[in-house]
C-alpha atoms as a PDB file:
ATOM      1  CA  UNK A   1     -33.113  49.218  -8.365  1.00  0.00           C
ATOM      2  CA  UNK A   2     -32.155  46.322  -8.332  1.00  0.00           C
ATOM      3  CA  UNK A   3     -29.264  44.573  -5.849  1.00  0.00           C
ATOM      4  CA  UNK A   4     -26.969  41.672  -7.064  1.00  0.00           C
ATOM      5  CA  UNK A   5     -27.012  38.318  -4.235  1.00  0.00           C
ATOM      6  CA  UNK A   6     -23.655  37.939  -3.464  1.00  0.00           C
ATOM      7  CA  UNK A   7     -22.777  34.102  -4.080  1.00  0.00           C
ATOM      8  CA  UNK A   8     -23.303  31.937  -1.633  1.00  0.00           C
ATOM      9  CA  UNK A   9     -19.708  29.680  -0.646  1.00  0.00           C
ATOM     10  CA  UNK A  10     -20.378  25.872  -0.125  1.00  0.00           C
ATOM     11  CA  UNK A  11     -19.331  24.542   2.968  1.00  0.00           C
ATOM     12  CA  UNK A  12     -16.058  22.745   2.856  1.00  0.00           C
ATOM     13  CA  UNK A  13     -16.975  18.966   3.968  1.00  0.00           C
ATOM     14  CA  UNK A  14     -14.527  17.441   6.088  1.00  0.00           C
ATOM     15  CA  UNK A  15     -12.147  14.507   4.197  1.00  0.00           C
ATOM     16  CA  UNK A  16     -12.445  11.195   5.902  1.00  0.00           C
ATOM     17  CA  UNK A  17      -9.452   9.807   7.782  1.00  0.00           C
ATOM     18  CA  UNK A  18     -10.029   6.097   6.378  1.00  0.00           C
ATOM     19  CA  UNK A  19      -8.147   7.092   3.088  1.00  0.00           C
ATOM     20  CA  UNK A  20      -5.395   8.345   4.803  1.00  0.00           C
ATOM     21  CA  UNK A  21      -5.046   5.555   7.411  1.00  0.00           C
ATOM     22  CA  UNK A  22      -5.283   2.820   3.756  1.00  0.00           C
ATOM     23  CA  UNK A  23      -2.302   5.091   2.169  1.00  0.00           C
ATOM     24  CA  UNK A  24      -0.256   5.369   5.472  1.00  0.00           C
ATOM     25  CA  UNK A  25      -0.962   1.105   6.031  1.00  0.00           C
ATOM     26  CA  UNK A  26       0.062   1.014   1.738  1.00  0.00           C
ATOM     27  CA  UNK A  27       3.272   2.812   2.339  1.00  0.00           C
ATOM     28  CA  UNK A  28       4.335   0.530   5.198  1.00  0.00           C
ATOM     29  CA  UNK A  29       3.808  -2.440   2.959  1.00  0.00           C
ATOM     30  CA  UNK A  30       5.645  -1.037   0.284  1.00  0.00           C
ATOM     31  CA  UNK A  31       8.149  -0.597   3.306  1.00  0.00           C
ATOM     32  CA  UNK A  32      11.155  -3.400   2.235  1.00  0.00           C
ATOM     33  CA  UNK A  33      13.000  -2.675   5.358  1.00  0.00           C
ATOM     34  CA  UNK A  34       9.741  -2.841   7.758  1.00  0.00           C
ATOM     35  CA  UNK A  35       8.392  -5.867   5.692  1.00  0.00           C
ATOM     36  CA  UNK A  36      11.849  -7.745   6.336  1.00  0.00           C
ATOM     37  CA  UNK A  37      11.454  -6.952  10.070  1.00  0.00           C
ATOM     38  CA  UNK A  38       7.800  -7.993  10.376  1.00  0.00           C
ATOM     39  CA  UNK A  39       8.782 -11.272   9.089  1.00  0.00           C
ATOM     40  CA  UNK A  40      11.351 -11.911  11.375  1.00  0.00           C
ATOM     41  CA  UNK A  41       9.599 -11.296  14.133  1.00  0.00           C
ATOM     42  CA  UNK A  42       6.787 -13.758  12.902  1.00  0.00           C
ATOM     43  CA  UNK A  43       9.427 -16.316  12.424  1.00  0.00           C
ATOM     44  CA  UNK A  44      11.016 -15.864  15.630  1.00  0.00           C
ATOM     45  CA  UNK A  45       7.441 -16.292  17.492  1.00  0.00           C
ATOM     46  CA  UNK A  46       6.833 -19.277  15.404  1.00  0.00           C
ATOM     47  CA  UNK A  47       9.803 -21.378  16.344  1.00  0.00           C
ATOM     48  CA  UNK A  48      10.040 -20.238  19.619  1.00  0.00           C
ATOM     49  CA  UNK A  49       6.037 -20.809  20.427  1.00  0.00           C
ATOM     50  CA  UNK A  50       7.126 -24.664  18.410  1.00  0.00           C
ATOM     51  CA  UNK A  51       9.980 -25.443  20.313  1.00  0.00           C
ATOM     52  CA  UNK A  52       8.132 -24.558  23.862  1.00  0.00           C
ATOM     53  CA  UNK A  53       5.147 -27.236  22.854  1.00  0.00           C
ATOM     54  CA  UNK A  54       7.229 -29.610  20.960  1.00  0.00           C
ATOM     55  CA  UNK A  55       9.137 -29.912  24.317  1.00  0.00           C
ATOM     56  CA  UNK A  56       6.262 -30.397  27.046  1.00  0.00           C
ATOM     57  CA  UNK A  57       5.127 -33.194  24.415  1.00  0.00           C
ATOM     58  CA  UNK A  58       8.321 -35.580  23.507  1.00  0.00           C
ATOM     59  CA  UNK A  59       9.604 -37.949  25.734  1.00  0.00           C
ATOM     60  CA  UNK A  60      12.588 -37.230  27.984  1.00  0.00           C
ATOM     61  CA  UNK A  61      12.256 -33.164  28.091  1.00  0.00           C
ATOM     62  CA  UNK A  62      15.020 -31.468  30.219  1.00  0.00           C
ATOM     63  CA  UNK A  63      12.934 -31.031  33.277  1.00  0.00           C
ATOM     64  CA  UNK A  64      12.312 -35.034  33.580  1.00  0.00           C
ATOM     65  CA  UNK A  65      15.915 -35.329  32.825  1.00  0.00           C
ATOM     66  CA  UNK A  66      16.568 -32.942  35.882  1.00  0.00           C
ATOM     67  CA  UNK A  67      13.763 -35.245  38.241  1.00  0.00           C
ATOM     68  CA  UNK A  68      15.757 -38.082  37.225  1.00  0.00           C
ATOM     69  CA  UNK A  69      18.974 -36.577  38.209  1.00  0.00           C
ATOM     70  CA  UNK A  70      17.872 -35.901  41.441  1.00  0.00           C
ATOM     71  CA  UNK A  71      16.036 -38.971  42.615  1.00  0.00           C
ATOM     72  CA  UNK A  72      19.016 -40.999  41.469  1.00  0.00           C
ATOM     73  CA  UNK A  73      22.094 -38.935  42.795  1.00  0.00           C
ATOM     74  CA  UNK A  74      19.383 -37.166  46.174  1.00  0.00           C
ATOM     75  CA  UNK A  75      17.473 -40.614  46.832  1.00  0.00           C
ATOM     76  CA  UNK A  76      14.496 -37.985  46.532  1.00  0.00           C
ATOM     77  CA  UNK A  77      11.043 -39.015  45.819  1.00  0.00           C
ATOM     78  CA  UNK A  78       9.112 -38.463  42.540  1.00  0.00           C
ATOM     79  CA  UNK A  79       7.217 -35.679  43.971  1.00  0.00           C
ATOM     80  CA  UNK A  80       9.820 -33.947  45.847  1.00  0.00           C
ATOM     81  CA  UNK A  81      12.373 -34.290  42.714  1.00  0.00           C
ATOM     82  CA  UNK A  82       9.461 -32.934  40.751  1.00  0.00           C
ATOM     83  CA  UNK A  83       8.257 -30.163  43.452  1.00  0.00           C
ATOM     84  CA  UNK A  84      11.910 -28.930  43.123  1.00  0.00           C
ATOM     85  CA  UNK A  85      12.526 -28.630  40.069  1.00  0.00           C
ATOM     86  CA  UNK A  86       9.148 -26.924  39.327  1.00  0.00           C
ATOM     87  CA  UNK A  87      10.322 -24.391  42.082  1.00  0.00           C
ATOM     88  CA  UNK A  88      13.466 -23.797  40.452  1.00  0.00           C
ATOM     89  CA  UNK A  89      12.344 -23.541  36.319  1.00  0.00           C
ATOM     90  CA  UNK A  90       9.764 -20.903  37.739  1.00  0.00           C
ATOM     91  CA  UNK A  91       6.909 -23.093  36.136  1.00  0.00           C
ATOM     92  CA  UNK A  92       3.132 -24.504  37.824  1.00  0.00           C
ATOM     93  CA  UNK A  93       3.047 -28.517  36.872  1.00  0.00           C
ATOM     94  CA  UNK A  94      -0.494 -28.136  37.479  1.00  0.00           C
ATOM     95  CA  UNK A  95      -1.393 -25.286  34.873  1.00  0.00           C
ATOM     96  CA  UNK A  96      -2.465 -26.541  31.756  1.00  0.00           C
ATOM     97  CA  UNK A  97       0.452 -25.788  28.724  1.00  0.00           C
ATOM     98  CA  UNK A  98      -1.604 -22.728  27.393  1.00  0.00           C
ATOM     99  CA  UNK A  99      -1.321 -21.302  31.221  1.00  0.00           C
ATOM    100  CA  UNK A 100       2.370 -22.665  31.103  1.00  0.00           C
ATOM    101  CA  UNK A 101       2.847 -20.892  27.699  1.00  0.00           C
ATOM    102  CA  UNK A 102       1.595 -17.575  28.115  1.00  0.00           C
ATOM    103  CA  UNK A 103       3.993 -17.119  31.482  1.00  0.00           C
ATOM    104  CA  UNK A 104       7.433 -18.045  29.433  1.00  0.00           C
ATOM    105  CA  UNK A 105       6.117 -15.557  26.672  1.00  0.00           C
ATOM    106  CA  UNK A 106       5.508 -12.718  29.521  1.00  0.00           C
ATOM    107  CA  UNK A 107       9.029 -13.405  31.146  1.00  0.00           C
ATOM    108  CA  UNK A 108      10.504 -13.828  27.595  1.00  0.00           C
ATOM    109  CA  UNK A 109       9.309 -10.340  26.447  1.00  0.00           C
ATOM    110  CA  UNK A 110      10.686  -8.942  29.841  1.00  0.00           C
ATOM    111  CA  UNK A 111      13.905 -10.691  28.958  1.00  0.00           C
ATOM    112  CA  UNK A 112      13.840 -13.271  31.734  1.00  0.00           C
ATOM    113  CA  UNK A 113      15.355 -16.378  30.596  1.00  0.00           C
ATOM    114  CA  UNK A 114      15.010 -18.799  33.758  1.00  0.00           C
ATOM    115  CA  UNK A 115      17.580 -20.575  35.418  1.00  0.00           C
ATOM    116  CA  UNK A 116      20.228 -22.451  33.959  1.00  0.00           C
ATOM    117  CA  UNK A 117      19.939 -26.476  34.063  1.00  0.00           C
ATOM    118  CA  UNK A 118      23.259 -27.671  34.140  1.00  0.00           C
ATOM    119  CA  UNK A 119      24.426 -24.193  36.159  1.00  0.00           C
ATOM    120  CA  UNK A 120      21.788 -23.920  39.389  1.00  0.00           C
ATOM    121  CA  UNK A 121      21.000 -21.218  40.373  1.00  0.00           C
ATOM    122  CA  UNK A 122      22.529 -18.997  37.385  1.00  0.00           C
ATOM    123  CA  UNK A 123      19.955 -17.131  34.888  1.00  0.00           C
ATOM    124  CA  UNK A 124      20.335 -18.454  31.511  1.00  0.00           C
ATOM    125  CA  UNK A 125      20.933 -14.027  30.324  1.00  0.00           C
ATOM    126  CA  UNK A 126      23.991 -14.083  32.496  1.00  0.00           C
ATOM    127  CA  UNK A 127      25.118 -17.502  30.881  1.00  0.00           C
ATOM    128  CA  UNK A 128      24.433 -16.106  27.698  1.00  0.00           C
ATOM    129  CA  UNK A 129      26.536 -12.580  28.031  1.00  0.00           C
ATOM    130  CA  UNK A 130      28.846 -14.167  30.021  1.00  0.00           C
ATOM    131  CA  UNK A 131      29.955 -15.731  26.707  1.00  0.00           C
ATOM    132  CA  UNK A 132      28.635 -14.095  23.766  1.00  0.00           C
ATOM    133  CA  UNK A 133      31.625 -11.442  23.572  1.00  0.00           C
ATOM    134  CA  UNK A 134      34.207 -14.430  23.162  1.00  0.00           C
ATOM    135  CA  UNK A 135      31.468 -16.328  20.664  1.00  0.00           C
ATOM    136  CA  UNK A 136      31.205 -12.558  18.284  1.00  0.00           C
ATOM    137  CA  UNK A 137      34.820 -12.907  18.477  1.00  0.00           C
ATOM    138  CA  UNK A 138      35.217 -16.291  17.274  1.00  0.00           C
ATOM    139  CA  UNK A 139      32.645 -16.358  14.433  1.00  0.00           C
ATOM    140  CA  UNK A 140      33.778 -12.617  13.211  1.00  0.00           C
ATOM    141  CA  UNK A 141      37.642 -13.857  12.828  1.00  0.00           C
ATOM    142  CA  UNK A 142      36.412 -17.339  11.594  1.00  0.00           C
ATOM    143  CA  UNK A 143      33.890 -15.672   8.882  1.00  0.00           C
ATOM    144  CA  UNK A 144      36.843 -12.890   7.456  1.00  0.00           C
ATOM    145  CA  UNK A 145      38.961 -15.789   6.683  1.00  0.00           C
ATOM    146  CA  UNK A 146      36.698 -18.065   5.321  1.00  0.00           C
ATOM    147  CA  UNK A 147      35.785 -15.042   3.383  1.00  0.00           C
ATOM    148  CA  UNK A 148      38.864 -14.031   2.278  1.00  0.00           C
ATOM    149  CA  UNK A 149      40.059 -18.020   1.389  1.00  0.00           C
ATOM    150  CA  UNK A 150      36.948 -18.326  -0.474  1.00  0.00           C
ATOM    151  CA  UNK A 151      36.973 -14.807  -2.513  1.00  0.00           C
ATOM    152  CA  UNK A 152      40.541 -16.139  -3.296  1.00  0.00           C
ATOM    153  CA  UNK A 153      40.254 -19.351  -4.042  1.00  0.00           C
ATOM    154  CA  UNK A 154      37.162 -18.923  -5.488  1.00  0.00           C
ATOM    155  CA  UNK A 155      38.126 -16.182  -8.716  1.00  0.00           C
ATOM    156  CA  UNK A 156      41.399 -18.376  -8.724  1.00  0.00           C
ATOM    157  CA  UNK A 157      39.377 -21.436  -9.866  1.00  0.00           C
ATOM    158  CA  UNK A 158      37.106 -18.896 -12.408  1.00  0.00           C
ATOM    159  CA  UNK A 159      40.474 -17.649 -14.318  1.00  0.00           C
ATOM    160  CA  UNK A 160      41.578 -20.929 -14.380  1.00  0.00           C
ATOM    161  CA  UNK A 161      38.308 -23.276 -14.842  1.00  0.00           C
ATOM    162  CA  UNK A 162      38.179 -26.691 -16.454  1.00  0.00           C
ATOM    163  CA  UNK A 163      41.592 -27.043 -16.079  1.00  0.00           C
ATOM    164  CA  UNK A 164      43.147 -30.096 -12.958  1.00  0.00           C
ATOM    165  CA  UNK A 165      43.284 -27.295 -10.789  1.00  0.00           C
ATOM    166  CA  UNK A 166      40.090 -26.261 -10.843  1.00  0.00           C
ATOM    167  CA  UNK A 167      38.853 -29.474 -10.710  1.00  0.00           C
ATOM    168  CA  UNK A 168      41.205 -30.405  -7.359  1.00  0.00           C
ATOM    169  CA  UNK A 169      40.126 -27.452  -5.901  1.00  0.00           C
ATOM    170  CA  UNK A 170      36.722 -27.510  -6.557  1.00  0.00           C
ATOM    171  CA  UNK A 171      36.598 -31.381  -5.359  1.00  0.00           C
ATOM    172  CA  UNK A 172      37.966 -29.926  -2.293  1.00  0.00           C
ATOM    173  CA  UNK A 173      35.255 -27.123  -1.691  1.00  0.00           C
ATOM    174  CA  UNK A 174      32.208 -29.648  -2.143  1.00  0.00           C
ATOM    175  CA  UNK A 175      33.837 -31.922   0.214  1.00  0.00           C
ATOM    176  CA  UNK A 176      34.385 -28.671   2.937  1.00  0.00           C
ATOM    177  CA  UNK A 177      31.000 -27.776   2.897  1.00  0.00           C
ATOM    178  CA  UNK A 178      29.227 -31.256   2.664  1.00  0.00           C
ATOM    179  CA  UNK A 179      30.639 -31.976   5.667  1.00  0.00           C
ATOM    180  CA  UNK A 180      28.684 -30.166   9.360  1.00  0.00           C
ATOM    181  CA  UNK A 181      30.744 -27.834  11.427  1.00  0.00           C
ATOM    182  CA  UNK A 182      30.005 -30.837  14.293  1.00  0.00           C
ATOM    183  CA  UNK A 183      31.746 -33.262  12.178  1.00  0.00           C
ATOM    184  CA  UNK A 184      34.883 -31.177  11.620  1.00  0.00           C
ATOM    185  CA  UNK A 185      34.867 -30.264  15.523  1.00  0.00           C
ATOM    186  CA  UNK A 186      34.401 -33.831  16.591  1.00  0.00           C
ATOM    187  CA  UNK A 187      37.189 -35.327  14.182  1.00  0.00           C
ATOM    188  CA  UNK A 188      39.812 -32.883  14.969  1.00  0.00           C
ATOM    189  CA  UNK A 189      39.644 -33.540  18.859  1.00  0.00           C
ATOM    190  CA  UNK A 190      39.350 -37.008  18.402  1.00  0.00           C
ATOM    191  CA  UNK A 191      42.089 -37.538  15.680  1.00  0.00           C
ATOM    192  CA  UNK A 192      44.732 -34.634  16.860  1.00  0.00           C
ATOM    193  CA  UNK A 193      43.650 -34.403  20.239  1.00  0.00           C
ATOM    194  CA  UNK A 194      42.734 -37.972  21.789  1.00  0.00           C
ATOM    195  CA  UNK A 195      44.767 -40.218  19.092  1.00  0.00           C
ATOM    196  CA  UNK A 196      47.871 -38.234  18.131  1.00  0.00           C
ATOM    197  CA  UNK A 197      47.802 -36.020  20.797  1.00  0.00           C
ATOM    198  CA  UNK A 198      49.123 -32.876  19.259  1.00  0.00           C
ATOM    199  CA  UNK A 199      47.404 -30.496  21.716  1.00  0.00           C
ATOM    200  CA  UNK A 200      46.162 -30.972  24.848  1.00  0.00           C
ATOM    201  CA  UNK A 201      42.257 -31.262  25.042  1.00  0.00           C
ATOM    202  CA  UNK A 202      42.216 -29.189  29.000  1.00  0.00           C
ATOM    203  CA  UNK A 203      44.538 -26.795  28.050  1.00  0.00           C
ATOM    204  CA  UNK A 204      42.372 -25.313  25.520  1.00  0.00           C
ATOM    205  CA  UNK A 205      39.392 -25.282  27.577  1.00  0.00           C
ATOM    206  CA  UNK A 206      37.830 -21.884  28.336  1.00  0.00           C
ATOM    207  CA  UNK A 207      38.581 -18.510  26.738  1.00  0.00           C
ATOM    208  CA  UNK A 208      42.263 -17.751  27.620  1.00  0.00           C
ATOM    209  CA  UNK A 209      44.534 -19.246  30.348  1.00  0.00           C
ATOM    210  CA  UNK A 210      43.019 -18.789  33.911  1.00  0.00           C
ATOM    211  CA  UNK A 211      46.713 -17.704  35.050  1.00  0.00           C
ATOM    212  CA  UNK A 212      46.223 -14.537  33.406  1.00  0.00           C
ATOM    213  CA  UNK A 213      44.733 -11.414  33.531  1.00  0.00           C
ATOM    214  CA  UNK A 214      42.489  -9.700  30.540  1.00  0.00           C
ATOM    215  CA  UNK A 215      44.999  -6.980  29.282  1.00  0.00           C
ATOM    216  CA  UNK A 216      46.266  -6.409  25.603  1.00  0.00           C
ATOM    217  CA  UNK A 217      49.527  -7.509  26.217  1.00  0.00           C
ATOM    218  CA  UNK A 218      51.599 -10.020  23.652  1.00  0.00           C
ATOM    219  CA  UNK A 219      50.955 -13.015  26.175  1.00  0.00           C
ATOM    220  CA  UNK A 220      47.413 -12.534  27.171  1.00  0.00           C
ATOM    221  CA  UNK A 221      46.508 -11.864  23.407  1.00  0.00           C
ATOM    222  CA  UNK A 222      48.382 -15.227  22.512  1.00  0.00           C
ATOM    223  CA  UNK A 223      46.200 -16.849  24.614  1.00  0.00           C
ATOM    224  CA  UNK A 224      43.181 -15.850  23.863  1.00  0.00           C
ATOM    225  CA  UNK A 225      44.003 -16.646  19.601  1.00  0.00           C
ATOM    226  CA  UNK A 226      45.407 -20.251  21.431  1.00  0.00           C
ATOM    227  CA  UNK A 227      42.312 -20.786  22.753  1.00  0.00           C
ATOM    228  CA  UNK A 228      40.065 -19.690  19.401  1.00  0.00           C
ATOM    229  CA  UNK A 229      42.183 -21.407  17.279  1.00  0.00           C
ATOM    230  CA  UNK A 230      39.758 -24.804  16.994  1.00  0.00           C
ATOM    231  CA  UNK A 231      36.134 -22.857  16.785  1.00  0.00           C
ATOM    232  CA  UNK A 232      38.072 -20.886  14.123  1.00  0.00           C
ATOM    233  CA  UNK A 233      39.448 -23.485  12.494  1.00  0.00           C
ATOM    234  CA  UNK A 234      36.166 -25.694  12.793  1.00  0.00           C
ATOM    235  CA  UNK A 235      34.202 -22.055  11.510  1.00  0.00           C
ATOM    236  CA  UNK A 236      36.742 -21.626   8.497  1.00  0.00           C
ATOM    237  CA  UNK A 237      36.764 -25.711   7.490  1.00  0.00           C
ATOM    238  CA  UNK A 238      32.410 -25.556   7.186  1.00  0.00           C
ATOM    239  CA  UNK A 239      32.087 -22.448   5.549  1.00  0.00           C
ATOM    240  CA  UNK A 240      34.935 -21.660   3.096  1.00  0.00           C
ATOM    241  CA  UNK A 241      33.948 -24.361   0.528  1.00  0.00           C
ATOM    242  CA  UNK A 242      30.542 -22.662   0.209  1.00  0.00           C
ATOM    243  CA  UNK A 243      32.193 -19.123  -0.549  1.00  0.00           C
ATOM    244  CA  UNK A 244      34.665 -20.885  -3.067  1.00  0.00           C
ATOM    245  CA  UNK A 245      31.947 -22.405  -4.957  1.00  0.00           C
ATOM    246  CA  UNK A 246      29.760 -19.495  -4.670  1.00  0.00           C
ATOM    247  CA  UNK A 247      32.724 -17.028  -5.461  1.00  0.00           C
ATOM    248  CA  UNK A 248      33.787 -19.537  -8.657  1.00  0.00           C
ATOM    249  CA  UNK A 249      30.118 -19.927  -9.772  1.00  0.00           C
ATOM    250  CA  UNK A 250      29.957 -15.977  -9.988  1.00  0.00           C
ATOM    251  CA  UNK A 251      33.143 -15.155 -11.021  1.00  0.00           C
ATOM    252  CA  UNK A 252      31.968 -17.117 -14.623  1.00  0.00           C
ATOM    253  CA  UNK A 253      28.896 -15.477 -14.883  1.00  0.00           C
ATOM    254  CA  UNK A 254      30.800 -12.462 -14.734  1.00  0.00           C
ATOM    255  CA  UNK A 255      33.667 -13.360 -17.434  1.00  0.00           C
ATOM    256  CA  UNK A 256      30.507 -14.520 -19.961  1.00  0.00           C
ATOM    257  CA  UNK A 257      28.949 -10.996 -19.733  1.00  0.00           C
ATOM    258  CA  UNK A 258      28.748  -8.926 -23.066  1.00  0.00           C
ATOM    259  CA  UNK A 259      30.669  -6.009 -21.909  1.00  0.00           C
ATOM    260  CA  UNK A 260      33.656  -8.678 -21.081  1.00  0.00           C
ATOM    261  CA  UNK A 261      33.048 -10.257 -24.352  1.00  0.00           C
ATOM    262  CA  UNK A 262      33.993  -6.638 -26.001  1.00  0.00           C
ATOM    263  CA  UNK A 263      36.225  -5.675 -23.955  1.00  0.00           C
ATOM    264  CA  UNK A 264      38.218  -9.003 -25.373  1.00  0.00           C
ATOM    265  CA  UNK A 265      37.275  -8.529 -28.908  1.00  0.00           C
ATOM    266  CA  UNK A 266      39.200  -4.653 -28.648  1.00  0.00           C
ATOM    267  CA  UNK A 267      41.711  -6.293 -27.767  1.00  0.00           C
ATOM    268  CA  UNK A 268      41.520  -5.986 -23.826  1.00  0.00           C
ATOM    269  CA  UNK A 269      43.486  -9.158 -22.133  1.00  0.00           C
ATOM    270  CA  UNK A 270      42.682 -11.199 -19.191  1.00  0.00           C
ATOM    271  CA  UNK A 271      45.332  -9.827 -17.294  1.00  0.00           C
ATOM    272  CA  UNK A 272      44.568  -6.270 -17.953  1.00  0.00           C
END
């Protein structure tokens, strides 16, 4: 009599991890939010590892500006000026720059700045927080009302294009944003402060009036909008002809869309 084999399973083979790694490495490039990061972080190493040689190679860096300072108003030597300030920028003048280099990126990644140049003996991260609450402040009111001018101004001059208006207006936004927010800053101390004198140049030094104490009271809070009224003003002046334009330029596109275009021919007006 005869007995049936029984079929014989084939051994499952284990799947190689390479495809999966290639798939898991294809998603992350397909990744727009991890692609956008990546390149920030490559441009951020790039101008930062620039600036750090471009620096040790010019004439005149800050560090011979510093030995300067100090064998001029110290009477020091050239080497004792130099020994100094080596001691204080945490840095070896004998180390060759890829030595030099590869110390600022270590302390930079540990978030150790160095030491202030015009402030001795004050880290440049407590310079830096010490006045990047008051500089959020200042750029965040400065940007909403450029924004809001320009969104304004800018479907104002749409609804109204190729007409004097426009063409005033328009005049007056290439003419805001040709101009550098230094310019602006410069000419209104010089003009209203120094010449005409409508403010006082001191005064307005600083965050809010030293007499005072932080405290959200009417008098503090004046202060403190007295003090940001020029880097707002400066902020608003080099940025709200751009959003006019940009705003204007838009705004027409929109209006020549086909939808609009039917919308008008069923009878739908502009001020509907």
């Amino acid at each position: 009599m005869a007995t049936e084999t029984p079929a014989v399973q084939p051994i499952g083979v284990a799947p190689s991890p390479l495809p999966n790694i290639f798939d898991a490495l294809r998603r992350l490039s397909s990744n727009y939010t991890l692609r956008v990061i990546l390149q920030a972080m490559v441009t951020i190493w790039a101008v930062i590892t620039f600036t750090f040689f471009l620096i040790r190679l010019m004439p005149g860096n800050p560090v011979d500006v510093y030995v300067d300072f100090l064998m001029n108003q110290q009477n020091m030597t050239y080497e004792e000026a130099y020994s100094r300030a080596a001691s204080q920028f945490q840095f070896d003048p004998d180390a060759n720059p890829i030595t030099q280099y590869l110390e600022y990126m270590g302390r930079l990644l540990r978030g150790d700045l160095g030491t202030s140049i015009t402030s001795t003996g004050t880290k440049v991260i407590d310079q830096i927080l010490r006045y990047l609450p008051w500089t959020i402040f200042s750029v965040s009111l400065g940007l909403l009302i450029s924004f809001t001018l320009g969104m304004t101004f800018g479907t104002m001059m749409a609804y109204v294009r190729n007409t004097p208006i426009d063409h005033a207006i328009s005049l007056l936004a290439s003419i805001l944003s040709a101009v550098p927010n230094y310019i602006w800053g410069l000419g209104i101390v010089i003009v209203f402060g120094v010449q005409l004198q409508w403010f006082s140049i001191g005064e307005l030094r600083g965050t809010y009036d030293p007499n005072l104490s932080p405290s959200f009271t009417p008098q503090f809070i004046g202060s403190v909008l007295q003090h940001a009224f020029l880097p707002v003003l400066v902020y608003v002046l080099g940025s709200v002809g751009g959003w006019m334009l940009n705003m204007r330029n838009s705004t027409i596109s929109t209006l020549g869309e086909d939808y609009v275009n039917v919308a008008r021919a069923r009878g739908l007006t502009s001020s509907t």
